[in-house]
PDB file of N, CA and C in Angstrom:
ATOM      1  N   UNK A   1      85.432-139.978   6.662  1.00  0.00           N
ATOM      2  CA  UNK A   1      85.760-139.477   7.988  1.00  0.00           C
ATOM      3  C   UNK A   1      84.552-139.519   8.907  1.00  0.00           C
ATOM      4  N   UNK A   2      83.306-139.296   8.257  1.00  0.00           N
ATOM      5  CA  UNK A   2      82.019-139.098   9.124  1.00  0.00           C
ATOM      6  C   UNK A   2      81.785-140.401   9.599  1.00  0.00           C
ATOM      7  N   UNK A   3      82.774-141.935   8.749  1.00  0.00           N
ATOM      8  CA  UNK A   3      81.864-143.218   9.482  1.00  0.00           C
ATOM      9  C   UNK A   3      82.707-143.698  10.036  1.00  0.00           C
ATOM     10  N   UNK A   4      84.349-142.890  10.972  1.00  0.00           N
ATOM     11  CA  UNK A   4      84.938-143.323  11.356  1.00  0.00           C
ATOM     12  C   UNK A   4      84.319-142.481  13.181  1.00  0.00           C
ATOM     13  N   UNK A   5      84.142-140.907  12.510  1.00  0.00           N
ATOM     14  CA  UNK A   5      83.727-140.666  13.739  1.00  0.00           C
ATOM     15  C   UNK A   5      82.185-141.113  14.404  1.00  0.00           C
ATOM     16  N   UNK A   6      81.409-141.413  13.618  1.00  0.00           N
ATOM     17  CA  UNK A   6      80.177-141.739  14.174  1.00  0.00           C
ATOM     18  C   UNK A   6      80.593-143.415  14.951  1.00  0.00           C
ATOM     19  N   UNK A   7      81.872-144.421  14.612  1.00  0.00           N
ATOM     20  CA  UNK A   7      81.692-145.378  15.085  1.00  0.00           C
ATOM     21  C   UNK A   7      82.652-145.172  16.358  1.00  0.00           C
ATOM     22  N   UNK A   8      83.248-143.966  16.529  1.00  0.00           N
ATOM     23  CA  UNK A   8      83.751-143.481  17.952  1.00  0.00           C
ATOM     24  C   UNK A   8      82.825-143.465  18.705  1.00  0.00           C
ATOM     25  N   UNK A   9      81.724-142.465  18.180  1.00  0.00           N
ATOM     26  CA  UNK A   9      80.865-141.999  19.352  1.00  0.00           C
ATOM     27  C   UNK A   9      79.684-142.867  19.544  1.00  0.00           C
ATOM     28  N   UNK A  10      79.931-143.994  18.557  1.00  0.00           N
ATOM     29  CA  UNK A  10      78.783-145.567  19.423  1.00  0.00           C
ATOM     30  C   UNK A  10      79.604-146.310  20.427  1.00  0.00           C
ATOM     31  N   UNK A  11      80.817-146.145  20.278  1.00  0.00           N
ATOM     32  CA  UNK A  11      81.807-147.094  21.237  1.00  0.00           C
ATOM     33  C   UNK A  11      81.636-146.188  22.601  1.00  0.00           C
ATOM     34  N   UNK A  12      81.782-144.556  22.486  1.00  0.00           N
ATOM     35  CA  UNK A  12      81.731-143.987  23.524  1.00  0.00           C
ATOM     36  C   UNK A  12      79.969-143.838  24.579  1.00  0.00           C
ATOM     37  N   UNK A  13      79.310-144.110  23.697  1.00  0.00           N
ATOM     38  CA  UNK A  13      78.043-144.287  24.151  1.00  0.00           C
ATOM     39  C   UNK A  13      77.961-145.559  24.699  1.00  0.00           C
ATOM     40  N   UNK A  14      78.514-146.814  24.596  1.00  0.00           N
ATOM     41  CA  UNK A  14      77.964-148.533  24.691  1.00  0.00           C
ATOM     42  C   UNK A  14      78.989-148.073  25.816  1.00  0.00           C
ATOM     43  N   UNK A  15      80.318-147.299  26.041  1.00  0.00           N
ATOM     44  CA  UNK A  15      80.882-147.305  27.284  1.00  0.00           C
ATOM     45  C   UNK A  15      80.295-146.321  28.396  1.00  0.00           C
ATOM     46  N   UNK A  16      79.397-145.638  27.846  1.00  0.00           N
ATOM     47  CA  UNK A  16      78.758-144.599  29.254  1.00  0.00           C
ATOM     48  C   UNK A  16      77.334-145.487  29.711  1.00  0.00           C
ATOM     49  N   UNK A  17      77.293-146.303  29.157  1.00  0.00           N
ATOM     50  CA  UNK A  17      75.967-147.555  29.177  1.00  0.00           C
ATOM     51  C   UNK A  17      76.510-148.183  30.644  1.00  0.00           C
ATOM     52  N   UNK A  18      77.874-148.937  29.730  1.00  0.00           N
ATOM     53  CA  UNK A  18      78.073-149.930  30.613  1.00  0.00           C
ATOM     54  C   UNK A  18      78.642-149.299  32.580  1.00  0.00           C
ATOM     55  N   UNK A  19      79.645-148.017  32.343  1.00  0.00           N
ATOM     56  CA  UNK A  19      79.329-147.559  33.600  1.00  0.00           C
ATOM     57  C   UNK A  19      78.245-146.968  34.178  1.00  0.00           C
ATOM     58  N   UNK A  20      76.778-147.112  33.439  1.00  0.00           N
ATOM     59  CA  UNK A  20      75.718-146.342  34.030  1.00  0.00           C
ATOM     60  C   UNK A  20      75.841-147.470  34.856  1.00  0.00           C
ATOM     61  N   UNK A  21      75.471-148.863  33.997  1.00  0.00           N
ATOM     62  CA  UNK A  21      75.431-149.924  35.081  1.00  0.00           C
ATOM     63  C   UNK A  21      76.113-150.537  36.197  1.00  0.00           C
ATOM     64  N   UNK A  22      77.527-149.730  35.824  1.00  0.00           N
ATOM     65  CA  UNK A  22      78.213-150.331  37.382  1.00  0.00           C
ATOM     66  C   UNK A  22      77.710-149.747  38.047  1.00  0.00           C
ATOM     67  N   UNK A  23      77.316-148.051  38.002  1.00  0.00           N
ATOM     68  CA  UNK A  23      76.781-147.331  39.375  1.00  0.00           C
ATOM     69  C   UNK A  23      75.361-148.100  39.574  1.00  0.00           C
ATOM     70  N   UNK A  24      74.842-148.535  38.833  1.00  0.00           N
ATOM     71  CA  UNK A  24      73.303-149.220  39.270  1.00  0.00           C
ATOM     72  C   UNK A  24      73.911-150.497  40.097  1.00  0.00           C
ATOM     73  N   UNK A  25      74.918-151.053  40.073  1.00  0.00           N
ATOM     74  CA  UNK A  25      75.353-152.221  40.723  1.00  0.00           C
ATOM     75  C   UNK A  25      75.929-152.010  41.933  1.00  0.00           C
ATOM     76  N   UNK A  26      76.827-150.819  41.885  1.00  0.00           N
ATOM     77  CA  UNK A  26      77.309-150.549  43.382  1.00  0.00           C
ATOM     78  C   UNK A  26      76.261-149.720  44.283  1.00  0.00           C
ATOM     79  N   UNK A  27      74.896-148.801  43.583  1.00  0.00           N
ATOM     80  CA  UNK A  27      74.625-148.545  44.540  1.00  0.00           C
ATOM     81  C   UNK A  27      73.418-149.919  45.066  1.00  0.00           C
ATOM     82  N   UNK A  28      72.599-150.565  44.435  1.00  0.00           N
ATOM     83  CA  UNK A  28      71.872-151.963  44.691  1.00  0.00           C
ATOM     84  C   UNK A  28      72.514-152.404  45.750  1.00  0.00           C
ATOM     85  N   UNK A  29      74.074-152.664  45.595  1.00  0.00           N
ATOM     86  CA  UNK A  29      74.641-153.573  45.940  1.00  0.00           C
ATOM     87  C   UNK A  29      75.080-152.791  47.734  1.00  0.00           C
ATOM     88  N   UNK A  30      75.203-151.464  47.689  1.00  0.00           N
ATOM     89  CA  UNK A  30      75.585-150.778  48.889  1.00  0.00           C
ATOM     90  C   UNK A  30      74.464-151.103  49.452  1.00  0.00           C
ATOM     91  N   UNK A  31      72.888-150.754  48.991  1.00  0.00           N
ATOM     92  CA  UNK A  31      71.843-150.592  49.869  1.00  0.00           C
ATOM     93  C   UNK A  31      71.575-152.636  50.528  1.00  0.00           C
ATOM     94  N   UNK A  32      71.847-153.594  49.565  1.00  0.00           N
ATOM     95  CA  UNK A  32      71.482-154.871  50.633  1.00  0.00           C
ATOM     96  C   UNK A  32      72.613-154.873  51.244  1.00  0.00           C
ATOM     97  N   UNK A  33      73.877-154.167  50.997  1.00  0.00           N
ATOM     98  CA  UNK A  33      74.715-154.619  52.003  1.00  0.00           C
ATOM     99  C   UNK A  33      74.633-153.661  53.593  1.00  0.00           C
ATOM    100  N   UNK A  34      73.764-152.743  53.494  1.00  0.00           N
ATOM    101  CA  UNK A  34      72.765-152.010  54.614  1.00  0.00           C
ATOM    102  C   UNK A  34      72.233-152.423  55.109  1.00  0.00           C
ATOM    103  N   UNK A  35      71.016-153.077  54.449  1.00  0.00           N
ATOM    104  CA  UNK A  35      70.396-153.648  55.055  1.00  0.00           C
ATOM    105  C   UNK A  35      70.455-155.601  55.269  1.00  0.00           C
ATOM    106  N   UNK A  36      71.850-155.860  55.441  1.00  0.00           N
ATOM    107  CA  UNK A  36      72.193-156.988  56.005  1.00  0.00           C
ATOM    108  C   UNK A  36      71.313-158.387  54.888  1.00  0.00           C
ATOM    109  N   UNK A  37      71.640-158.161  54.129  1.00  0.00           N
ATOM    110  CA  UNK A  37      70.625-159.097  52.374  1.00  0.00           C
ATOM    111  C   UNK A  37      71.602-159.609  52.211  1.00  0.00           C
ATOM    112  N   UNK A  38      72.792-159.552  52.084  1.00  0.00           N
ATOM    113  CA  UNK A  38      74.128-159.984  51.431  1.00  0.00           C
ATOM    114  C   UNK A  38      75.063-159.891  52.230  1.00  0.00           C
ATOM    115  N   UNK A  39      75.957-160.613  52.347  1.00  0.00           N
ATOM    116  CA  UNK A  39      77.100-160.646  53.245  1.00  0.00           C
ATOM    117  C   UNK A  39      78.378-160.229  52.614  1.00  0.00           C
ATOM    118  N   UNK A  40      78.970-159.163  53.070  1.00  0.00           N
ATOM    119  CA  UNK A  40      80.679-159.147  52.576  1.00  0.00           C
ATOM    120  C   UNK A  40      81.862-160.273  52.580  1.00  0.00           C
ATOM    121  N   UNK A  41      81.645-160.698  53.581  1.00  0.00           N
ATOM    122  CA  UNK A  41      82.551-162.062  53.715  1.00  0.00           C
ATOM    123  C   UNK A  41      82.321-162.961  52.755  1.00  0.00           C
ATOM    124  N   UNK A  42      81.099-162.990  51.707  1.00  0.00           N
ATOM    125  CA  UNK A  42      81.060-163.839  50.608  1.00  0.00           C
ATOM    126  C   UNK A  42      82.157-163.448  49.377  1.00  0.00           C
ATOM    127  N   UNK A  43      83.212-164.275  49.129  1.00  0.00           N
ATOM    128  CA  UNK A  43      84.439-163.561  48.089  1.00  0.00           C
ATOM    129  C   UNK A  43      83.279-163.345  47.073  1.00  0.00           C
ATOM    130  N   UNK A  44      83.133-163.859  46.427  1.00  0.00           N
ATOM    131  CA  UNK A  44      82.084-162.990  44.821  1.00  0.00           C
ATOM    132  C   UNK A  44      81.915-161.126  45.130  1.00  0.00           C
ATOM    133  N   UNK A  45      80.858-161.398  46.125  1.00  0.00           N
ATOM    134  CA  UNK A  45      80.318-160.482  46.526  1.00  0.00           C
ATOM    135  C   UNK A  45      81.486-159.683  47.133  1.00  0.00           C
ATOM    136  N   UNK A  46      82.386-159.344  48.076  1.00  0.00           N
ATOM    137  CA  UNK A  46      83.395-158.512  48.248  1.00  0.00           C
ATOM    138  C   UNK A  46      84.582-158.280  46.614  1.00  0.00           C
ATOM    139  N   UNK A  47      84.372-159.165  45.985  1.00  0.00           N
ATOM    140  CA  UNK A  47      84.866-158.879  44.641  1.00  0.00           C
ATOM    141  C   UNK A  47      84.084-157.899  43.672  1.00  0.00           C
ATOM    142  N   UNK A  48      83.079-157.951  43.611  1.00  0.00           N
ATOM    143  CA  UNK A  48      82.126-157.264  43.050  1.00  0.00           C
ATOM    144  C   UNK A  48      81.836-155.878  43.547  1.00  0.00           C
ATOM    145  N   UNK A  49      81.943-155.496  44.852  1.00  0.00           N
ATOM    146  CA  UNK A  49      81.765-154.454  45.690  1.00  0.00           C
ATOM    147  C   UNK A  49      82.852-153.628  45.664  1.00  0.00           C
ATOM    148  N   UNK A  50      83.920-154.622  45.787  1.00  0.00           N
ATOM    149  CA  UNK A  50      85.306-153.709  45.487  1.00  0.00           C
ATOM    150  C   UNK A  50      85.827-153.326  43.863  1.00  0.00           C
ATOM    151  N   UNK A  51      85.095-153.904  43.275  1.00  0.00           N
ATOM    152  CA  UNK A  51      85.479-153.267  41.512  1.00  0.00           C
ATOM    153  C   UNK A  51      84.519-152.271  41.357  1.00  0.00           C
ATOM    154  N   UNK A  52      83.265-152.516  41.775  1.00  0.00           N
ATOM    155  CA  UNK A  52      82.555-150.935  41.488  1.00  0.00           C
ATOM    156  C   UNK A  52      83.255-150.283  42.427  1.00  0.00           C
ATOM    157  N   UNK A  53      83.504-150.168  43.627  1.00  0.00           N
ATOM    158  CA  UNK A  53      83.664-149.244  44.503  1.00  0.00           C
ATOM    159  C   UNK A  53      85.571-148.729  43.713  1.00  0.00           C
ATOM    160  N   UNK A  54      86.447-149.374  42.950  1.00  0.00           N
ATOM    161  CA  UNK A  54      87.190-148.801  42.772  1.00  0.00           C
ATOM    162  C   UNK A  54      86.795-148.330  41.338  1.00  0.00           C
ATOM    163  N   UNK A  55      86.079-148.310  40.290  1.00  0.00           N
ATOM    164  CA  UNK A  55      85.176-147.902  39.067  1.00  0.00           C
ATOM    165  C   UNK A  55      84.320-146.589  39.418  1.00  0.00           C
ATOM    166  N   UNK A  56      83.647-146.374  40.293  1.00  0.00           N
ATOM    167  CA  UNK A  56      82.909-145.515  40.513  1.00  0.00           C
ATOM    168  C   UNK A  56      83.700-144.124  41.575  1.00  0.00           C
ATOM    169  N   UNK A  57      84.365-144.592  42.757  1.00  0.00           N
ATOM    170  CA  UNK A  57      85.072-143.538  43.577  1.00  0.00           C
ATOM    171  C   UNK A  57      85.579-142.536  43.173  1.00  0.00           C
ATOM    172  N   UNK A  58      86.610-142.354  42.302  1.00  0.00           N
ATOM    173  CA  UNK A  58      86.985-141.472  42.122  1.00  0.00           C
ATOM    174  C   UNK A  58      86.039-140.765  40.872  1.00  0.00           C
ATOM    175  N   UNK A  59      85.126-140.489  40.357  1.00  0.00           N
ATOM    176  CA  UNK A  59      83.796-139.787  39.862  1.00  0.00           C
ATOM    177  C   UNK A  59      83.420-139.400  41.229  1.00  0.00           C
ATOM    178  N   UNK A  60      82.687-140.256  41.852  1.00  0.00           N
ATOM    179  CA  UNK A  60      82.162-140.086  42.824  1.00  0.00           C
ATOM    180  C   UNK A  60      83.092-138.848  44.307  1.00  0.00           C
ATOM    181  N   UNK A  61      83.676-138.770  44.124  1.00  0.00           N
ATOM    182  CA  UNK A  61      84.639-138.206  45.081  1.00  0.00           C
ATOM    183  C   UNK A  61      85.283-136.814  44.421  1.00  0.00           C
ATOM    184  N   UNK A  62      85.088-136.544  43.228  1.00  0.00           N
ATOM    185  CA  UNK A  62      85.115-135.184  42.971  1.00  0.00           C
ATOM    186  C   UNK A  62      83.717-134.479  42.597  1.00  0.00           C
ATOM    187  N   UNK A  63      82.508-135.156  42.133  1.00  0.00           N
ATOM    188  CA  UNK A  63      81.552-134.749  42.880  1.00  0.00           C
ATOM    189  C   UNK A  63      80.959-134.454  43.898  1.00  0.00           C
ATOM    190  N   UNK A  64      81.318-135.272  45.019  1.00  0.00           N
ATOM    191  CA  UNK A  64      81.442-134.881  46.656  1.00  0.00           C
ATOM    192  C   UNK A  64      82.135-133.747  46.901  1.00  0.00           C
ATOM    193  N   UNK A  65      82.530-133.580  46.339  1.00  0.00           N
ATOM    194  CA  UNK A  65      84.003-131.955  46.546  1.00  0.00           C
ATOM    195  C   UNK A  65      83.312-130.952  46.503  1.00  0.00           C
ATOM    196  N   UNK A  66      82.090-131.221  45.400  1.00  0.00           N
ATOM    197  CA  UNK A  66      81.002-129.950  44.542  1.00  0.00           C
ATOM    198  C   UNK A  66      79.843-129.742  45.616  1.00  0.00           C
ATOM    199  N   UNK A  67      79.497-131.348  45.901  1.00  0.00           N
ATOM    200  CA  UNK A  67      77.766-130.886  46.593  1.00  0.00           C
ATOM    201  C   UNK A  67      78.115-130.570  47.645  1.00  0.00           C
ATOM    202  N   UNK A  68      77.084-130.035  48.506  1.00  0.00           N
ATOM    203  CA  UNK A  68      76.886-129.616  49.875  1.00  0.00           C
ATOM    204  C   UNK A  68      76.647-130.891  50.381  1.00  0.00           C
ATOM    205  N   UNK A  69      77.138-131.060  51.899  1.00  0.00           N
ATOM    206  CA  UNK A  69      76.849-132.134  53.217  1.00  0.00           C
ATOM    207  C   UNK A  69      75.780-132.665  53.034  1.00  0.00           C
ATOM    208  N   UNK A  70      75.177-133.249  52.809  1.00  0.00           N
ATOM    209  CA  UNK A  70      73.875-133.748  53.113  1.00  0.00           C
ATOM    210  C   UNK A  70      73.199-134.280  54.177  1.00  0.00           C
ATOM    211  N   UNK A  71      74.339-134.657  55.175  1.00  0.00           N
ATOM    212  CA  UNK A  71      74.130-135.933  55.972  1.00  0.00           C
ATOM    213  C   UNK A  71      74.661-137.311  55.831  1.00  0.00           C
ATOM    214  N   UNK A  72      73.643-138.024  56.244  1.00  0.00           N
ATOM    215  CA  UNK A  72      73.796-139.637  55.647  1.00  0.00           C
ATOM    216  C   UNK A  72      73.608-139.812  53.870  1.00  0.00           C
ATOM    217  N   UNK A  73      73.060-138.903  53.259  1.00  0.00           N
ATOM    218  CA  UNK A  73      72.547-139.125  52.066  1.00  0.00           C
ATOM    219  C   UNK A  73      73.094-138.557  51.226  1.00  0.00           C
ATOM    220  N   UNK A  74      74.254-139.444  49.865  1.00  0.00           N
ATOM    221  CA  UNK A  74      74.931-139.543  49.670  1.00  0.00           C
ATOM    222  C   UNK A  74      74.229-139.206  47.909  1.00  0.00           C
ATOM    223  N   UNK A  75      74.645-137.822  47.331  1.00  0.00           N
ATOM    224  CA  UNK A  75      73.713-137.883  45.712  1.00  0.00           C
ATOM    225  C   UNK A  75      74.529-137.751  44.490  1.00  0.00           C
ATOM    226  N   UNK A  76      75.761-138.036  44.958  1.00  0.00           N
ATOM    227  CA  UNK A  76      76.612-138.314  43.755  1.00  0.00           C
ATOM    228  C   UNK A  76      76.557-139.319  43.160  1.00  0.00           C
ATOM    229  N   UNK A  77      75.853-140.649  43.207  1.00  0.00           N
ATOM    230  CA  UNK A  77      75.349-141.427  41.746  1.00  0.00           C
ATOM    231  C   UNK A  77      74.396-141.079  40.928  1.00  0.00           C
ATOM    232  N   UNK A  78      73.788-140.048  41.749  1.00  0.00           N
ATOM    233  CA  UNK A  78      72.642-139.529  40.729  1.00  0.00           C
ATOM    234  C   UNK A  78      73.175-138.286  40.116  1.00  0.00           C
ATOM    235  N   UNK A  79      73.632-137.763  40.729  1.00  0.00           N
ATOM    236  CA  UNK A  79      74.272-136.735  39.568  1.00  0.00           C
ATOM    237  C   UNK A  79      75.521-137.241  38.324  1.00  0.00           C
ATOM    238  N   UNK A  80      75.609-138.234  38.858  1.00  0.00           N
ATOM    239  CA  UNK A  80      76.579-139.131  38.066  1.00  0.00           C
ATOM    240  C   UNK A  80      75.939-139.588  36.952  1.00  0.00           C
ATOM    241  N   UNK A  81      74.873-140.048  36.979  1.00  0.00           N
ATOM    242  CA  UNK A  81      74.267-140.357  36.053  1.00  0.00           C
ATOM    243  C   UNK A  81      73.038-139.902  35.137  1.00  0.00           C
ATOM    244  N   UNK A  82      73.049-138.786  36.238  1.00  0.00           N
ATOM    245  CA  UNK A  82      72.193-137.749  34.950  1.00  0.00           C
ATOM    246  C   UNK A  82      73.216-136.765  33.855  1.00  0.00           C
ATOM    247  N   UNK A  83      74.440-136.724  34.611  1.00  0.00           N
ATOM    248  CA  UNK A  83      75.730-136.208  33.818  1.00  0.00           C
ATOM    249  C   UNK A  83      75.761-137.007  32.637  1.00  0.00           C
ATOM    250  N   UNK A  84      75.917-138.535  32.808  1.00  0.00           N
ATOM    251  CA  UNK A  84      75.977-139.615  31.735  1.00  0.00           C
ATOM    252  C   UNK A  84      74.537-139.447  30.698  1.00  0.00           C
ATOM    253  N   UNK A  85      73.418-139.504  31.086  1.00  0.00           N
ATOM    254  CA  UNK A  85      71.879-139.753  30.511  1.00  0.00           C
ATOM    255  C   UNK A  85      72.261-137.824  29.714  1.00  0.00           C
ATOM    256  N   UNK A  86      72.772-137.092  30.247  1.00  0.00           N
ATOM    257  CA  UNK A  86      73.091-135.450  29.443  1.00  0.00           C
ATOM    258  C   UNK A  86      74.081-136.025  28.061  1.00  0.00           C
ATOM    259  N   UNK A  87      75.254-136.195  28.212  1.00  0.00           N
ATOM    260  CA  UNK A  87      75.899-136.779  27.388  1.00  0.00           C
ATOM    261  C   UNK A  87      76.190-137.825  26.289  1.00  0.00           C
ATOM    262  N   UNK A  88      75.043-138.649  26.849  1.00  0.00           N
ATOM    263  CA  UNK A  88      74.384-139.694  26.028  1.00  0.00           C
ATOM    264  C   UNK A  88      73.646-139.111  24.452  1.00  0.00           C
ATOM    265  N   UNK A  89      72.772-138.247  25.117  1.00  0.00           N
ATOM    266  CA  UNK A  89      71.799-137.403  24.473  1.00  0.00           C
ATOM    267  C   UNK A  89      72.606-136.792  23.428  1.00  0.00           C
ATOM    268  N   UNK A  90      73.529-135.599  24.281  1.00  0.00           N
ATOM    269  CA  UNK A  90      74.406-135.073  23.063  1.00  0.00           C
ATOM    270  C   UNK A  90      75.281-135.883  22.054  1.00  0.00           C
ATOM    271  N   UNK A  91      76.001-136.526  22.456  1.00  0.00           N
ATOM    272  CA  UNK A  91      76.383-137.488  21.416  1.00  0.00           C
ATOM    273  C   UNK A  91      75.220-138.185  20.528  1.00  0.00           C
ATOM    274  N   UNK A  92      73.863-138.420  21.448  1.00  0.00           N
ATOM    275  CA  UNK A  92      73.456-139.283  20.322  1.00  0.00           C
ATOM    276  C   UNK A  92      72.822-138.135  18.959  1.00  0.00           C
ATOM    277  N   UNK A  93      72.355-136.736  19.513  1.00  0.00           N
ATOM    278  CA  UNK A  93      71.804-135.675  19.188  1.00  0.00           C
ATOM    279  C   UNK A  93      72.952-135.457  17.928  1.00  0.00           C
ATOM    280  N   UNK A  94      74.124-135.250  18.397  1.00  0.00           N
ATOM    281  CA  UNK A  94      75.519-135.329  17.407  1.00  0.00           C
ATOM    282  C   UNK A  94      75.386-136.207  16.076  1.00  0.00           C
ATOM    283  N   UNK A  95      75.590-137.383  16.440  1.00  0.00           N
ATOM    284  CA  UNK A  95      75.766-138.534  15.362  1.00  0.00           C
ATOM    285  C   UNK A  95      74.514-138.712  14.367  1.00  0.00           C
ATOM    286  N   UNK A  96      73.402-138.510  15.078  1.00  0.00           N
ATOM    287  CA  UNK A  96      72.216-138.690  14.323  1.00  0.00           C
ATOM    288  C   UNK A  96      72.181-137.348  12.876  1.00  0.00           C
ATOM    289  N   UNK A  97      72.826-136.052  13.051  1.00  0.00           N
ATOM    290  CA  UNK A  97      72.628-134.764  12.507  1.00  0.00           C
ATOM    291  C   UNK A  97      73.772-135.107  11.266  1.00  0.00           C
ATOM    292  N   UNK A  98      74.600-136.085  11.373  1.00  0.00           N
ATOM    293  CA  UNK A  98      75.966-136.048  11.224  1.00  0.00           C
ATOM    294  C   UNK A  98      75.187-137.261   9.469  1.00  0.00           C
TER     295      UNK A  98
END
């Protein structure tokens, strides 16, 4: 039973990996599309923008619910992903004891 659940919680870890990296991709990808680096009208690139942006939003949008206004400055990927880098830990803290 212990090497069925320890190979859960590597699958669930290689999947909090791989959405760390979409948020590293949508936000990269928000800031050149700010500062005018990349164009939306390129299909790749509006393909790419619109799968993180539908991957990440709704995380992102019930964390917005939590923080205070900020302004322009927007800190729900970072709390997003220190939530993930917390959970990482415990699971890995978990499996290793196990």
């Amino acid at each position: 039973m212990d090497v069925v659940l320890v190979n859960i919680l590597k699958v669930v870890i290689v999947a909090l990996d791989i959405y760390q990296w979409i948020i590293i991709v949508n936000v990269v990808m928000s800031w050149l599309v700010s500062f005018n680096v990349i164009n939306t009208s390129n299909q790749f690139v509006a393909m790419v923008m619109d799968f993180t942006y539908r991957a990440t939003e709704p995380v992102y949008r019930r964390i917005r619910a939590i923080l205070p206004n900020m302004g322009g400055i927007d800190l729900s990927p970072v709390v997003v992903l220190l939530a993930i880098f917390l959970i990482q830990g415990i699971l890995s803290d978990f499996m290793y004891r196990m």
